[in-house]
Protein backbone atom coordinates (compact mmCIF):
# COMPACT_ATOMS: atom_id res chain seq x y z
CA UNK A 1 30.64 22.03 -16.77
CA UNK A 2 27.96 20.68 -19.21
CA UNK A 3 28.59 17.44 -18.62
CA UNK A 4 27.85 17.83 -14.90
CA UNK A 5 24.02 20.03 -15.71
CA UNK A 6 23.49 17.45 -18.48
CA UNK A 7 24.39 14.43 -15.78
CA UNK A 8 22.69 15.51 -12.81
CA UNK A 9 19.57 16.57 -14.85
CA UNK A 10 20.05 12.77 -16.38
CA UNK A 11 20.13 11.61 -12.54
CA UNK A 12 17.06 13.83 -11.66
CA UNK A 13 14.83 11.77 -14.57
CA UNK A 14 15.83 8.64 -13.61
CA UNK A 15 14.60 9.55 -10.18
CA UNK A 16 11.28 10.92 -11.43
CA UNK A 17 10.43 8.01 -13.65
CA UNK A 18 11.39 5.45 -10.29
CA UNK A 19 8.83 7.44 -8.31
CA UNK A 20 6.26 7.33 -10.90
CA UNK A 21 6.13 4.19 -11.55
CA UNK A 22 6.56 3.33 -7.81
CA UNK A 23 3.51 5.45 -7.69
CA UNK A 24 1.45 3.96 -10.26
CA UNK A 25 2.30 0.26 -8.66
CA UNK A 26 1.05 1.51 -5.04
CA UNK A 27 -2.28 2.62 -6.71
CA UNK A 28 -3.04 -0.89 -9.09
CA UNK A 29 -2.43 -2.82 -5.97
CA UNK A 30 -5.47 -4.97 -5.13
CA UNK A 31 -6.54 -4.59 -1.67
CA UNK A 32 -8.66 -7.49 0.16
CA UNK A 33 -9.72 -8.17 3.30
CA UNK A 34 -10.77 -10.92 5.34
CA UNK A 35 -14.22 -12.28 5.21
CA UNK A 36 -17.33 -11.48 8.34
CA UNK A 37 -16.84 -14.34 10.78
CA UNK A 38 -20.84 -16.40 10.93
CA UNK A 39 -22.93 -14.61 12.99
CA UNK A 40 -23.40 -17.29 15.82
CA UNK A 41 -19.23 -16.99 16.38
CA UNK A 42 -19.56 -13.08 16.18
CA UNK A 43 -22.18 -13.10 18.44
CA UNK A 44 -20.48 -15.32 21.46
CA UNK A 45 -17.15 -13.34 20.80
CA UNK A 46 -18.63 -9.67 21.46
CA UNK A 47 -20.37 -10.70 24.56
CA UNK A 48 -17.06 -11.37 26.35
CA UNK A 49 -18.00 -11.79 29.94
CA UNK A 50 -21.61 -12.93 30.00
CA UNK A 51 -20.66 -16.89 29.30
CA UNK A 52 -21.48 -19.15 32.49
C-alpha cells in the first residue's frame, strides 16, 4: 500500500516538473513578426478598387 502513495505521488512530480518547465519554455520563446511593407506598396494595396 505504500508503495502505491509513494509511486503515484512519484508520478504526480514528474508531471509537475514536465509542466513547469513546459511552462517556462512557452514564456522564453522569442516572438517576431514580420516587417511594415514601404509605404508606396501599402498605400496601392489599401485602396483596393480605386486603380484604373
Amino acid at each position: 500500500m505504500i508503495g502505491w502513495i509513494i509511486g503515484m505521488i512519484a508520478i504526480c512530480v514528474v508531471i509537475l516538473v514536465l509542466s513547469l518547465f513546459t511552462i517556462s519554455k512557452g514564456y522564453a520563446y522569442k516572438h517576431t513578426i514580420d516587417p511594415l511593407p514601404d509605404n508606396d506598396q501599402a498605400g496601392n494595396a489599401s485602396e483596393g478598387n480605386n486603380t484604373p
